[in-house]
N, C-alpha and C. Protein backbone atom coordinates (compact mmCIF):
# COMPACT_ATOMS: atom_id res chain seq x y z
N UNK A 1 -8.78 -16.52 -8.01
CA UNK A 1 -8.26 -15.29 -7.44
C UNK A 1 -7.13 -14.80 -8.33
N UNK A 2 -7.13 -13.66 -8.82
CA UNK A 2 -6.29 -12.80 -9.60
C UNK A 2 -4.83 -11.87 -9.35
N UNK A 3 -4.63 -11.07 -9.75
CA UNK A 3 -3.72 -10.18 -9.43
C UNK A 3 -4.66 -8.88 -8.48
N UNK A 4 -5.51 -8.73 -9.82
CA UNK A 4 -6.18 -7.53 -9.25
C UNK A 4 -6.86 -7.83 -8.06
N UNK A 5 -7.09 -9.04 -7.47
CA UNK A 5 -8.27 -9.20 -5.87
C UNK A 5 -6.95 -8.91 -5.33
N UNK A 6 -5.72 -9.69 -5.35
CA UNK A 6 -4.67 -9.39 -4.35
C UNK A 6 -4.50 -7.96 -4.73
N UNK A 7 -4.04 -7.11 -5.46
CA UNK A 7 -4.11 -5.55 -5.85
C UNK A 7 -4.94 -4.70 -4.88
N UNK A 8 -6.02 -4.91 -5.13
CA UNK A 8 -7.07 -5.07 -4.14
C UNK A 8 -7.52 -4.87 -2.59
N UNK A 9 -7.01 -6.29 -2.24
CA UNK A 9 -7.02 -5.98 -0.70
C UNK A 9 -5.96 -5.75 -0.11
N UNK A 10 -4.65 -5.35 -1.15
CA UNK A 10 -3.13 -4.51 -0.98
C UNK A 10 -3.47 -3.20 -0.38
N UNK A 11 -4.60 -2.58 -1.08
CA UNK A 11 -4.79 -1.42 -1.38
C UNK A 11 -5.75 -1.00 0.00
N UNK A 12 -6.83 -1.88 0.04
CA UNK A 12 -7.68 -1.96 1.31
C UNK A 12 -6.83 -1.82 2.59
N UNK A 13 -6.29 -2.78 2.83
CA UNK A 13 -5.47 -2.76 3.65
C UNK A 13 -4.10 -2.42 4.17
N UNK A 14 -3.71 -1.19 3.01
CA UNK A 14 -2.61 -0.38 3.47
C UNK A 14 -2.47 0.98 3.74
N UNK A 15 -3.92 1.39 3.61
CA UNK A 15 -4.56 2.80 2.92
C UNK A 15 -4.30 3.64 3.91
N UNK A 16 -3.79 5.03 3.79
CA UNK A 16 -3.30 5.93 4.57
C UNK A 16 -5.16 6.79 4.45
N UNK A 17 -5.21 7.82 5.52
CA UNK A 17 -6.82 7.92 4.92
C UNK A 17 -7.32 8.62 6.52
N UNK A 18 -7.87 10.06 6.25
CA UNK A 18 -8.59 10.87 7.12
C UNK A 18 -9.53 10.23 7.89
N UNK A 19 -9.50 11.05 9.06
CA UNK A 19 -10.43 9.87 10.23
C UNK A 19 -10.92 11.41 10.54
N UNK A 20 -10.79 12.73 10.58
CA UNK A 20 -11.50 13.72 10.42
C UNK A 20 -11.41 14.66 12.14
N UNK A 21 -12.04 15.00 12.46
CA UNK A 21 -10.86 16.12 13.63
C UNK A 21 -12.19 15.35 14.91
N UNK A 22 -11.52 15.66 16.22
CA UNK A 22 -11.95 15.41 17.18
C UNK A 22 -11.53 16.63 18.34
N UNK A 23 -12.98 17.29 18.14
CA UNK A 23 -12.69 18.81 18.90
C UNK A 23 -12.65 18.26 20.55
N UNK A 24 -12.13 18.78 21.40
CA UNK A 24 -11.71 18.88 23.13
C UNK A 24 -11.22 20.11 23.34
N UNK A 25 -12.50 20.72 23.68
CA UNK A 25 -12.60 21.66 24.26
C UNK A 25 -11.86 23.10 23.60
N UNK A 26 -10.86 23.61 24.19
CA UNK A 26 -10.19 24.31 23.23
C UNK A 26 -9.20 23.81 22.27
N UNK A 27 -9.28 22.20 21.92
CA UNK A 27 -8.16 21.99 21.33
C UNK A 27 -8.82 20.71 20.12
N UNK A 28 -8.18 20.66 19.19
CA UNK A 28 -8.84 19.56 18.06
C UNK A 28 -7.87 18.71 17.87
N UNK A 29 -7.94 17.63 17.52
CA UNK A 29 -7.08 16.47 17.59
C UNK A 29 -7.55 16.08 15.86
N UNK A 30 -6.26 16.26 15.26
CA UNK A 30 -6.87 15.26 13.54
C UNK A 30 -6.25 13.37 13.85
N UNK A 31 -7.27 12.92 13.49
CA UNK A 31 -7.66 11.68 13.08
C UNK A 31 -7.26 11.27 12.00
N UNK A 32 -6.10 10.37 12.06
CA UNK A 32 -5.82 9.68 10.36
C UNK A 32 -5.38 8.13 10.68
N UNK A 33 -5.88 7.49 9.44
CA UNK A 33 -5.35 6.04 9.84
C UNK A 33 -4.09 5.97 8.74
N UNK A 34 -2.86 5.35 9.72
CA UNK A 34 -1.83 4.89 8.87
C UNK A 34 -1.65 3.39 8.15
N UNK A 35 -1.50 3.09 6.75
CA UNK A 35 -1.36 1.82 6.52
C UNK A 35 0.14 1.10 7.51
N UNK A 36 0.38 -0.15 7.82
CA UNK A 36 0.97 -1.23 8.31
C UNK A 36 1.84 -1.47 7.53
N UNK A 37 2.33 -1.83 6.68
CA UNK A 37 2.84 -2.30 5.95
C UNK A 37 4.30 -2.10 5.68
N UNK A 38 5.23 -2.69 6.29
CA UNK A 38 6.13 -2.16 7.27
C UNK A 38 7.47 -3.17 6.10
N UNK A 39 7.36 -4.23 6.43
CA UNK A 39 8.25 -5.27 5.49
C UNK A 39 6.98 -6.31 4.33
N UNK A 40 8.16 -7.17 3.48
CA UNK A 40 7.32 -8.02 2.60
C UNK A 40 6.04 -8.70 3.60
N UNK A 41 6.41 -9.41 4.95
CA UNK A 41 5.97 -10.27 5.87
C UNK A 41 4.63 -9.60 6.06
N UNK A 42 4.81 -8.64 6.33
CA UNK A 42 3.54 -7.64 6.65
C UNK A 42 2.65 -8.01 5.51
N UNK A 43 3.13 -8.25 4.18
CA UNK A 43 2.07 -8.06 2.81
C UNK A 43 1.54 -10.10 3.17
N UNK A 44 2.47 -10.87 3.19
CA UNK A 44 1.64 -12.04 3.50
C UNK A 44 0.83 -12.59 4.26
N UNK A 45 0.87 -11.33 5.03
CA UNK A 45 -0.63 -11.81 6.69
C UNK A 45 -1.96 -10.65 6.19
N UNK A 46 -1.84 -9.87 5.03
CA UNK A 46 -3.51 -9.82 4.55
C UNK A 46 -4.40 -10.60 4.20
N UNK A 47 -5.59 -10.80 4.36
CA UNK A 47 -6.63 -11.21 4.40
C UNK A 47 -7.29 -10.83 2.91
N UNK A 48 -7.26 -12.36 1.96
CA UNK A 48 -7.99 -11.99 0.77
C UNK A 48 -9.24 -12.02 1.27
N UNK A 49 -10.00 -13.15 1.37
CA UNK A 49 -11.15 -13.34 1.76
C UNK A 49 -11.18 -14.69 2.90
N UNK A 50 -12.40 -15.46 3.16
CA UNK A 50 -12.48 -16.38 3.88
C UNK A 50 -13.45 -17.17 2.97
N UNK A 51 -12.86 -18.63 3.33
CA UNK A 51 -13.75 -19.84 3.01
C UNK A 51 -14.13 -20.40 4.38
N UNK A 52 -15.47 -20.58 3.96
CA UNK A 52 -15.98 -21.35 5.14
C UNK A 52 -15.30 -20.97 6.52
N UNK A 53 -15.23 -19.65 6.67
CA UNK A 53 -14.86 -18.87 8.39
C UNK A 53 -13.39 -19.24 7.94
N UNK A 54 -12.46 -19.49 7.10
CA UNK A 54 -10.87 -19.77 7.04
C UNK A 54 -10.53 -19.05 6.31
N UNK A 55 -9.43 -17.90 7.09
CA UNK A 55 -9.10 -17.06 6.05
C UNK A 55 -7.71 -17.59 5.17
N UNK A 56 -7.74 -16.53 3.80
CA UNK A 56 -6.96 -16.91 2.66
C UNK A 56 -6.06 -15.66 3.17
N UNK A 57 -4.40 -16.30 3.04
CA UNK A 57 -3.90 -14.86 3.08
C UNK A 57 -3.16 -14.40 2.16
N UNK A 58 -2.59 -13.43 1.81
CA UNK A 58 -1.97 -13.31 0.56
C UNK A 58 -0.78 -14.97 0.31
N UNK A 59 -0.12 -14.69 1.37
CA UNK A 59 1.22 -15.72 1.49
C UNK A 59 0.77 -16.99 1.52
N UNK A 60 -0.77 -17.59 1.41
CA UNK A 60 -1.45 -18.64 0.28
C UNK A 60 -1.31 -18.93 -1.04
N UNK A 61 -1.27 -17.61 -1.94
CA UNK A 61 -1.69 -17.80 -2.77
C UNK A 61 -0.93 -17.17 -3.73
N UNK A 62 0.64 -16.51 -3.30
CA UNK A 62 1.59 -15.85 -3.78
C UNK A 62 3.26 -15.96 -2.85
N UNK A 63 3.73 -16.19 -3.93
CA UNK A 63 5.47 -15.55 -2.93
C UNK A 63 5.43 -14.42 -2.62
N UNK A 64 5.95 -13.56 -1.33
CA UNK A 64 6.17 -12.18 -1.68
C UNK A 64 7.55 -12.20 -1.35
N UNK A 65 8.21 -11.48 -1.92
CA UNK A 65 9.79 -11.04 -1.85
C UNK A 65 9.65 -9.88 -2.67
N UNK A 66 10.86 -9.17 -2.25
CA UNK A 66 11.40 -7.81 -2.96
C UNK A 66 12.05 -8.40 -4.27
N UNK A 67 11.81 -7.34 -4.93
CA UNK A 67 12.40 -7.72 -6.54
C UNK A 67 12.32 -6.50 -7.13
N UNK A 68 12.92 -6.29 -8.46
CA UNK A 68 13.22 -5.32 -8.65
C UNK A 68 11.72 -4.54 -10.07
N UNK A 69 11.70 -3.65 -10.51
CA UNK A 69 10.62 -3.03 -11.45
C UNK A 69 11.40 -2.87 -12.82
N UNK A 70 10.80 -3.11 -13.93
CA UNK A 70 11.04 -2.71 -14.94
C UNK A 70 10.90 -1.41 -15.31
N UNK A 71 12.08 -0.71 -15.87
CA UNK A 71 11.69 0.78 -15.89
C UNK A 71 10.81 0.95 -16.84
N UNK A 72 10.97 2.32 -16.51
CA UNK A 72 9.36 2.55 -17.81
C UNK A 72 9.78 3.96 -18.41
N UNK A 73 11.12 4.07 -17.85
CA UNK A 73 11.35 5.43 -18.62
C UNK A 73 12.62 6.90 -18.19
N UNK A 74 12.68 7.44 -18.38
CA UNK A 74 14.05 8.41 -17.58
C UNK A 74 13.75 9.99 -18.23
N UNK A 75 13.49 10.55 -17.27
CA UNK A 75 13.78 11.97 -17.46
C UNK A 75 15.37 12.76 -17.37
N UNK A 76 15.74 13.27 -18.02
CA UNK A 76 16.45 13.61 -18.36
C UNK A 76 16.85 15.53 -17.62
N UNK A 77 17.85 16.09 -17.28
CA UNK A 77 17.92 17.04 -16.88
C UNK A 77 18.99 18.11 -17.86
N UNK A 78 18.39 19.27 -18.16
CA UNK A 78 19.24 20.05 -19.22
C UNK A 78 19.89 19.19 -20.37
N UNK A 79 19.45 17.98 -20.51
CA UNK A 79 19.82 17.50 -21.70
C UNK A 79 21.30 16.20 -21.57
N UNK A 80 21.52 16.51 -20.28
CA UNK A 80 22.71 15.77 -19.69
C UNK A 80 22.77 14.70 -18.42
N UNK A 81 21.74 14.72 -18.11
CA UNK A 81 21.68 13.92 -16.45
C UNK A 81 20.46 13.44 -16.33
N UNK A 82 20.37 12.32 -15.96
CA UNK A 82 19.28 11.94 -15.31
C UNK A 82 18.70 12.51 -14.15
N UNK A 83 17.21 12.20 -14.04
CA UNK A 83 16.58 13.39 -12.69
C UNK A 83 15.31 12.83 -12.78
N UNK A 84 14.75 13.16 -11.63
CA UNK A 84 13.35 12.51 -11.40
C UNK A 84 12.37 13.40 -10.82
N UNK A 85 11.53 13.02 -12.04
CA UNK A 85 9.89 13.80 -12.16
C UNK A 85 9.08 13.38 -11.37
N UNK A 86 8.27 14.01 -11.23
CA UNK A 86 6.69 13.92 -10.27
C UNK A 86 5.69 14.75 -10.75
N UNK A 87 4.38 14.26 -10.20
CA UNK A 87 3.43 15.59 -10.93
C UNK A 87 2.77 15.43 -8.99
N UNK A 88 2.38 17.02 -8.52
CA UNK A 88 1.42 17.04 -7.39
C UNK A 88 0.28 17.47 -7.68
């Protein structure tokens, strides 16, 4: 088991994601599922897979704790300030 299977069923199982409208009468109700994933604790009770009916959970087969990211880079504002980009 890899990064990417845990990547994986990170992704499976946190997924924000249309559930699509549910008309009543004069009124429609939208349908969406929210991912869980609330603290680290939350990430160690996913479900990689199962052996023999026993499931594997992430917090098997990894530490999870908060830690910090290596940057990857800084946008810059008028030439003087840092500021942060996005693309929509």
């Amino acid at each position: 088991m890899g990064l990417r299977d845990i990547y994986e069923a990170l992704a499976r199982n946190n997924a924000n994601s249309g559930g699509g409208q549910l008309p009543t009468y004069a009124e429609r109700y939208l349908i969406r599922g929210v991912g869980l994933v609330n603290k680290p604790e939350d990430i160690g009770k996913i479900i990689l897979k199962e052996v023999k009916g026993i499931p594997v959970y992430v917090r098997n087969v990894a530490e999870v704790t908060i830690g910090s990211e290596i940057r990857q880079g800084a946008a810059i504002k008028n030439g003087y300030t840092e500021s942060v980009a996005g693309i929509i």
